[in-house]
Protein backbone atom coordinates (compact mmCIF):
# COMPACT_ATOMS: atom_id res chain seq x y z
CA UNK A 1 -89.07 -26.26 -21.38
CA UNK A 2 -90.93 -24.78 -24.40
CA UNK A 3 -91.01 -21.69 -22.33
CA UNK A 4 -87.37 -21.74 -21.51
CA UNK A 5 -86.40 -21.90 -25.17
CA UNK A 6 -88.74 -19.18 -25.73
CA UNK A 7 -87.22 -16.55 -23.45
CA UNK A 8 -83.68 -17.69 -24.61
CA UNK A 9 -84.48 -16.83 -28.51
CA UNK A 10 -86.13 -13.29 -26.92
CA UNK A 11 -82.66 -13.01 -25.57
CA UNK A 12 -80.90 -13.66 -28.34
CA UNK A 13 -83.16 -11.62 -30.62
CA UNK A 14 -83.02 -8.20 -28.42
CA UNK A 15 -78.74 -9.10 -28.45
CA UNK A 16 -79.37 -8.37 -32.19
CA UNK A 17 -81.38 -5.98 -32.53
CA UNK A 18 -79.78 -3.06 -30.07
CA UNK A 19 -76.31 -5.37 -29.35
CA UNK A 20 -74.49 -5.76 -26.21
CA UNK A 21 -74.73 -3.64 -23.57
CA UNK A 22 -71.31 -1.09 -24.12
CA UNK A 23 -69.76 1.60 -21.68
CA UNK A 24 -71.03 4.86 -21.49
CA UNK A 25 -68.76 7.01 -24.28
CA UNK A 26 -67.42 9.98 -22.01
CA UNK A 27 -69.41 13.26 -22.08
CA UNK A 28 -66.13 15.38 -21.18
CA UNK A 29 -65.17 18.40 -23.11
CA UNK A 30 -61.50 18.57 -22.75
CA UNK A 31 -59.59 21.68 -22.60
CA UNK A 32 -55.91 21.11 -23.67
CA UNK A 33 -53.40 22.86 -21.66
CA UNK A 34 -50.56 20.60 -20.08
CA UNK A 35 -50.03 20.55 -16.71
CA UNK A 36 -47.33 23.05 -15.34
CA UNK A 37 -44.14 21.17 -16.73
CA UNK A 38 -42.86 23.09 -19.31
CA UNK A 39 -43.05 20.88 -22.58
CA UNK A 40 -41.09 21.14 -26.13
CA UNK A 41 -43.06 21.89 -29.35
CA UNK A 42 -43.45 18.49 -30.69
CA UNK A 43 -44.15 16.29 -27.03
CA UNK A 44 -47.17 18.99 -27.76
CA UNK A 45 -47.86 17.83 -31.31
CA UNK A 46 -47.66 14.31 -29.70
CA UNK A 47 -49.85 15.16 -27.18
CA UNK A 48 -52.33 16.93 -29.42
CA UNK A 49 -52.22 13.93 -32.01
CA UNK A 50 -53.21 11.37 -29.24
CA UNK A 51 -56.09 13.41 -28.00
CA UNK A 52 -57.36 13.58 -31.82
CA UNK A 53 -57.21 10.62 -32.26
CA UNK A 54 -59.35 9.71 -29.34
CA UNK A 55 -61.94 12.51 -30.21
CA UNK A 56 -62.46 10.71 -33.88
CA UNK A 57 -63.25 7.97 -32.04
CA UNK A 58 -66.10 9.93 -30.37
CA UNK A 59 -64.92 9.39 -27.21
CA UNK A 60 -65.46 12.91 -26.28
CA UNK A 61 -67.70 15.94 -26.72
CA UNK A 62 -65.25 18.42 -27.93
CA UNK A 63 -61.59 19.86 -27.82
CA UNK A 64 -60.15 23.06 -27.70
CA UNK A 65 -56.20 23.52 -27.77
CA UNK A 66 -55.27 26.24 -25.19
CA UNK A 67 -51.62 25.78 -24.35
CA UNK A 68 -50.42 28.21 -21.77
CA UNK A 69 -47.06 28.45 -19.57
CA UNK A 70 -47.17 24.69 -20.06
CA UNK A 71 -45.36 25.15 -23.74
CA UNK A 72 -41.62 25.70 -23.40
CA UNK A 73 -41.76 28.46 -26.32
CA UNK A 74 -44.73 30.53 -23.92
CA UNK A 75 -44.16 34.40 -24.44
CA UNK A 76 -46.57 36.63 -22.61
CA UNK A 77 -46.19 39.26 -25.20
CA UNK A 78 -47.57 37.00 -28.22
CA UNK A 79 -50.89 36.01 -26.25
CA UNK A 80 -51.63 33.33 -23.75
CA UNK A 81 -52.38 30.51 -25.89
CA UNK A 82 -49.11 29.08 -27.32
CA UNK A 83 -50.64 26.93 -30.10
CA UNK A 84 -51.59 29.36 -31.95
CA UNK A 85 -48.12 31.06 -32.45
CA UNK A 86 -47.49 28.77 -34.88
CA UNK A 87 -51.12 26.79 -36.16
CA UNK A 88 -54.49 27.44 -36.26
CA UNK A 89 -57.09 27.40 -33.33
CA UNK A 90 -58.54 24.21 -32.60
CA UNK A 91 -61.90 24.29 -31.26
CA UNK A 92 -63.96 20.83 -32.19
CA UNK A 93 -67.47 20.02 -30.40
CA UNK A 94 -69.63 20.92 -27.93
CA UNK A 95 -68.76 22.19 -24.81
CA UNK A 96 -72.51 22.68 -23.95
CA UNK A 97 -73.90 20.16 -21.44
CA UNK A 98 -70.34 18.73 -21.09
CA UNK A 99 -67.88 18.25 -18.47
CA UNK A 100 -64.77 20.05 -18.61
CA UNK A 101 -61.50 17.57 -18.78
CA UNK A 102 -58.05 18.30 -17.59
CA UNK A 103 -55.41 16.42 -18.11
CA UNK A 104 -52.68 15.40 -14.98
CA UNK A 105 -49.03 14.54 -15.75
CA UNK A 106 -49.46 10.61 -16.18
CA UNK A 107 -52.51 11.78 -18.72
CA UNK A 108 -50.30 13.85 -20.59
CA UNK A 109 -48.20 11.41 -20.97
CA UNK A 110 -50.52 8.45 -22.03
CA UNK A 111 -51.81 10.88 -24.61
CA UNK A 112 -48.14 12.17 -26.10
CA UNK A 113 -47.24 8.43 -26.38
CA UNK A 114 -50.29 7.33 -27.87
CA UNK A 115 -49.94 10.10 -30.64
CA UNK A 116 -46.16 9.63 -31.17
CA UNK A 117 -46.99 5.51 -31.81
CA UNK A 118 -49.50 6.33 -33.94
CA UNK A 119 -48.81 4.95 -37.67
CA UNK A 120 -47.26 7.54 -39.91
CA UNK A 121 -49.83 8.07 -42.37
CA UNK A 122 -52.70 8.02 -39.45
CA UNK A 123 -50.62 11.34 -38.33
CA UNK A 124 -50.68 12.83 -41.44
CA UNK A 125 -54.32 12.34 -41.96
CA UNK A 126 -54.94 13.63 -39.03
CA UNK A 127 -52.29 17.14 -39.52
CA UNK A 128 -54.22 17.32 -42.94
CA UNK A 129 -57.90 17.46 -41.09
CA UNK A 130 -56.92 19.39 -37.70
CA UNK A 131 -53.23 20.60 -37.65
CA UNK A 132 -53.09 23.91 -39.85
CA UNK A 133 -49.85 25.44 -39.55
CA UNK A 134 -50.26 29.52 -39.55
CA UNK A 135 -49.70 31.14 -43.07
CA UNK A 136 -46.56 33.12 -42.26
CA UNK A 137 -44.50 30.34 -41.14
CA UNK A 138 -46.17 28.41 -44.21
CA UNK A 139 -44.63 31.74 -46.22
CA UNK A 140 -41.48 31.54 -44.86
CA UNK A 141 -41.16 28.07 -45.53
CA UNK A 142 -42.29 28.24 -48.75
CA UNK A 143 -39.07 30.66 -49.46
CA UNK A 144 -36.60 29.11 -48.60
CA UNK A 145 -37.65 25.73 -50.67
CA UNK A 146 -37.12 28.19 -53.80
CA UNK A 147 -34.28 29.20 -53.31
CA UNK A 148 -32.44 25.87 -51.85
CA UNK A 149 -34.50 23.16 -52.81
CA UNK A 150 -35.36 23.66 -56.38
CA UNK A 151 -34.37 21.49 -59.24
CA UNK A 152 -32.30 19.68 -56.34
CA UNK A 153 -31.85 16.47 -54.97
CA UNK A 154 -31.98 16.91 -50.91
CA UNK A 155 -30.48 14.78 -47.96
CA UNK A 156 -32.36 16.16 -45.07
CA UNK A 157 -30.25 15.58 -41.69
CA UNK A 158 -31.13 15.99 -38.21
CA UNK A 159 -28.91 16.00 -35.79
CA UNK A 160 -30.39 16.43 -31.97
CA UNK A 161 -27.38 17.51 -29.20
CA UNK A 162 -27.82 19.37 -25.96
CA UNK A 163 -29.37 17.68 -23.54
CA UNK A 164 -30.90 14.67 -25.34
CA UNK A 165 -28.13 12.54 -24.07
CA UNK A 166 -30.10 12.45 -21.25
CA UNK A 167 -32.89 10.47 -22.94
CA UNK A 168 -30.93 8.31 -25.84
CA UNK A 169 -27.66 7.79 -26.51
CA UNK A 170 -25.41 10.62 -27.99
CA UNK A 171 -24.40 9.77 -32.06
CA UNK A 172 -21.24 11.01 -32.66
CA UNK A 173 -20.99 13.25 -35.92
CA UNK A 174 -18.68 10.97 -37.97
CA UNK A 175 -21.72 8.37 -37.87
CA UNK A 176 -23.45 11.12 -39.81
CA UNK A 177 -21.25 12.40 -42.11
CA UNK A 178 -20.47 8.48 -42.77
CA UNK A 179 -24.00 8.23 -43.31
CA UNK A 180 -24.33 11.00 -45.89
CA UNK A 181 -21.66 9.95 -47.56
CA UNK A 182 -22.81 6.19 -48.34
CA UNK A 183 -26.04 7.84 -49.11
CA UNK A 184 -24.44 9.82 -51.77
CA UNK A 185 -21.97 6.67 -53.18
CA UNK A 186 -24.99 4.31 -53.11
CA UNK A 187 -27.42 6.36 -55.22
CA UNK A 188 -24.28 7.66 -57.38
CA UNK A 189 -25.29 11.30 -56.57
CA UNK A 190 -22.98 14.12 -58.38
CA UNK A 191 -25.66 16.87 -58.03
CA UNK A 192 -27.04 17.05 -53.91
CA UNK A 193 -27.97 19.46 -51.62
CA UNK A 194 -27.66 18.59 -47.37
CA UNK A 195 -30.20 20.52 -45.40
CA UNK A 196 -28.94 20.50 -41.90
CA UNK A 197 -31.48 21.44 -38.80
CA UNK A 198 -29.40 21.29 -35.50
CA UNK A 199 -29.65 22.66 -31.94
CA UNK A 200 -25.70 22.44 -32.02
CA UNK A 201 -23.72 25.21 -33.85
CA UNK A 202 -20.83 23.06 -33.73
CA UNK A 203 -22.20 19.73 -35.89
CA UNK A 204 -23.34 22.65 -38.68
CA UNK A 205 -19.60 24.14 -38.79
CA UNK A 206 -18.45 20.43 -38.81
CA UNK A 207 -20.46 18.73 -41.75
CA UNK A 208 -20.15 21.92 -43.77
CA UNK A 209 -16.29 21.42 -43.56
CA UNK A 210 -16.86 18.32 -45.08
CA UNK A 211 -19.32 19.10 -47.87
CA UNK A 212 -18.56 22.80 -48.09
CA UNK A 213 -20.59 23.72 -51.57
CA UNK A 214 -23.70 21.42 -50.54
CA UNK A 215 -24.80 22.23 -47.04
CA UNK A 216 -27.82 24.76 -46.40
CA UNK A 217 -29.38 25.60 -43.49
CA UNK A 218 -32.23 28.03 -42.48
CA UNK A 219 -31.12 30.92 -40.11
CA UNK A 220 -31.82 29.62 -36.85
CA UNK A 221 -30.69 29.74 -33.14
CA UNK A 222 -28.21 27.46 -32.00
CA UNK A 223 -26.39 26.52 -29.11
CA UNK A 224 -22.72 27.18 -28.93
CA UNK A 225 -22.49 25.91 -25.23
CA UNK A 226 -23.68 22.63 -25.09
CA UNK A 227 -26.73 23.74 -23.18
CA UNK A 228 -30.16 23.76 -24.86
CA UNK A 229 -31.68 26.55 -26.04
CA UNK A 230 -35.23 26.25 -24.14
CA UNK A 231 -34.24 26.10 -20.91
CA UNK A 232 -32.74 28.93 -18.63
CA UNK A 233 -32.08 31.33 -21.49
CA UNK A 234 -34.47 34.57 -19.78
CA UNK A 235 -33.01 37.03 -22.54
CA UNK A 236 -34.70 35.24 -25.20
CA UNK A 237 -37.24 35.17 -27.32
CA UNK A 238 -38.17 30.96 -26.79
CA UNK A 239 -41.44 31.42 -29.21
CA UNK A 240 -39.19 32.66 -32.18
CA UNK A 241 -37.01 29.24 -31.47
CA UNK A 242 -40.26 27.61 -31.57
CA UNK A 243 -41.03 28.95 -35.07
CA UNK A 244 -37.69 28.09 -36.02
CA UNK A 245 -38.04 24.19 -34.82
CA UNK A 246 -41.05 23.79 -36.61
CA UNK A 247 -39.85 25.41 -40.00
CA UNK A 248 -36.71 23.34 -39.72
CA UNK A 249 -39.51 20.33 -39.47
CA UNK A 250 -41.00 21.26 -42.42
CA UNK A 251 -38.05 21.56 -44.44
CA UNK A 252 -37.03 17.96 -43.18
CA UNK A 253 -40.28 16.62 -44.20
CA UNK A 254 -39.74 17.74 -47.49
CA UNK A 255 -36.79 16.46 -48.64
CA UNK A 256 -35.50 13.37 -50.44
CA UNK A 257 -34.44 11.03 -47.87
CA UNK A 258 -34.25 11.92 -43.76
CA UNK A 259 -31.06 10.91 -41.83
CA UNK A 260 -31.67 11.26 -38.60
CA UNK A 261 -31.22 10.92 -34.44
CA UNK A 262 -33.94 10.15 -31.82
CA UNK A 263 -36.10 13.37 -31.42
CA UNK A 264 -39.49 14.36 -31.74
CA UNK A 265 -38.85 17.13 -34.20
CA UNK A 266 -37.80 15.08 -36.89
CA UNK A 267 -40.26 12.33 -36.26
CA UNK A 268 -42.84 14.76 -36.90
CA UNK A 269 -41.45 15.49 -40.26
CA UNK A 270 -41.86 11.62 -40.84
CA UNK A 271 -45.70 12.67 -39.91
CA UNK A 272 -45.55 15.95 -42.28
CA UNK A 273 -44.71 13.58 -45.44
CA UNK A 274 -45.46 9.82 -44.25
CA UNK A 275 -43.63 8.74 -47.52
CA UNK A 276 -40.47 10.31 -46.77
CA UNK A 277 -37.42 7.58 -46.41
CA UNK A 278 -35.80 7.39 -43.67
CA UNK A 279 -32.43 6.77 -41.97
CA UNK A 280 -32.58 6.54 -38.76
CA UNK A 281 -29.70 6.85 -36.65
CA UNK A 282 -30.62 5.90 -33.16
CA UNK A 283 -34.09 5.06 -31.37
CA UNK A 284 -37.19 6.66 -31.48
């Protein structure tokens, strides 16, 4: 008996000294390219933030960020890696004695919804460690808050048309407009600007009928046809509509309050500035 109890505290004792006996952390390196789907800007940035997140956990050996054909915006002319159109290179880790980790269709999806559920400010930690967005865009940018957003009070709106309808349900523009327009009674607002980033020329032309001294908009592509501008459009150039997305982001993010319908684009904003208020129009 004595020697029973004896090997039971040894037990207990070596439990607290090195702990319970865990799983093996993964010693992959993984190299980030999505698999041959062709995927928007931010499902990327959703992507990207879900990996990250997993790496600060130490769950793997390194990362590097290589997007190829994979990214919607791809254009052989500005180099092979698509990330780095618009941000920094991301190369974290060791790749020596590690394996290399690709990433299937379910796994690209795991990770884009894990980063997309991710809490606000646990996004824009991360963007402000890992997520450096390239100088000229920064530049550009930087501009056009100067000469629009200065000395102003701004209602950011996003309105997503094209072919989201396939994933939420399609918010007609007077549920917009209505919403600017109890935004601007409610905080008694005689002095406003309304940035607008669409995909649709058609909701720009509509809400700057409406408020025609208040609504800016940066110089961007836009769909006149109903059909989105990613997708079966050979003559252009998709990584300059990439640029444009993300600026339109940006300027979103920094505004006074976000209205806005379901799309990754302007969720990200809520990432860029986790403070930012928010309207939100329909799901996601």
């Amino acid at each position: 008996m004595i020697l029973f109890r004896s090997f039971l505290q040894f037990l207990v004792l070596q439990t607290f000294l090195f702990g319970a006996e865990a799983p093996a952390k993964t010693s992959q390196y993984l190299y980030l390219d999505a698999p041959s789907k062709k995927h928007g800007l931010f499902c990327l940035f959703n992507f990207v933030a879900g990996v990250l997140s997993e790496y600060e956990a130490g769950n793997y050996a390194g990362i590097e960020v290589n997007f190829e054909q994979s990214c919607a915006y791809y254009n052989k002319s500005r180099g092979s890696n698509c990330w780095q159109y618009y941000c920094e290179p991301i190369l974290l880790g060791s790749r020596k004695d590690a394996a290399l980790k690709r990433f299937d269709s379910q796994e690209f999806g795991d990770y884009a919804l894990r980063g997309r559920s991710l809490r606000r400010e646990e996004v824009s930690r991360i963007i402000e460690k890992y997520i450096k967005i390239n100088r000229a865009i920064k530049n550009k940018v930087r501009a056009f808050l100067m000469q629009h957003y200065l000395n102003q009070h701004v209602i950011a709106v996003h309105y997503r048309g094209t072919d989201k309808i396939s994933e939420a349900p399609r918010v007609p523009y007077s549920k917009v407009i209505e919403s600017v327009e109890n935004y601007i009674t409610s905080h008694s607002l005689e002095q406003y600007k309304i940035f607008v980033a669409t995909d649709e020329k058609s909701f720009l032309e509509t809400i700057k009928a409406v408020f025609p001294h208040a609504v800016v908009a940066y110089d961007a592509t836009r769909s006149s046809d109903g059909k989105p501008l990613h997708y079966n459009r050979p003559d252009a150039d998709l990584s300059k509509q990439g640029e444009e997305a993300l600026i339109d982001c940006l300027l979103l993010s920094k505004g006074n309050v976000l209205i806005r319908t379901s799309s990754h684009l302007s969720l990200w904003a809520t990432f860029f500035n986790p403070y930012l208020p928010v309207i939100q129009l329909s799901a996601h």
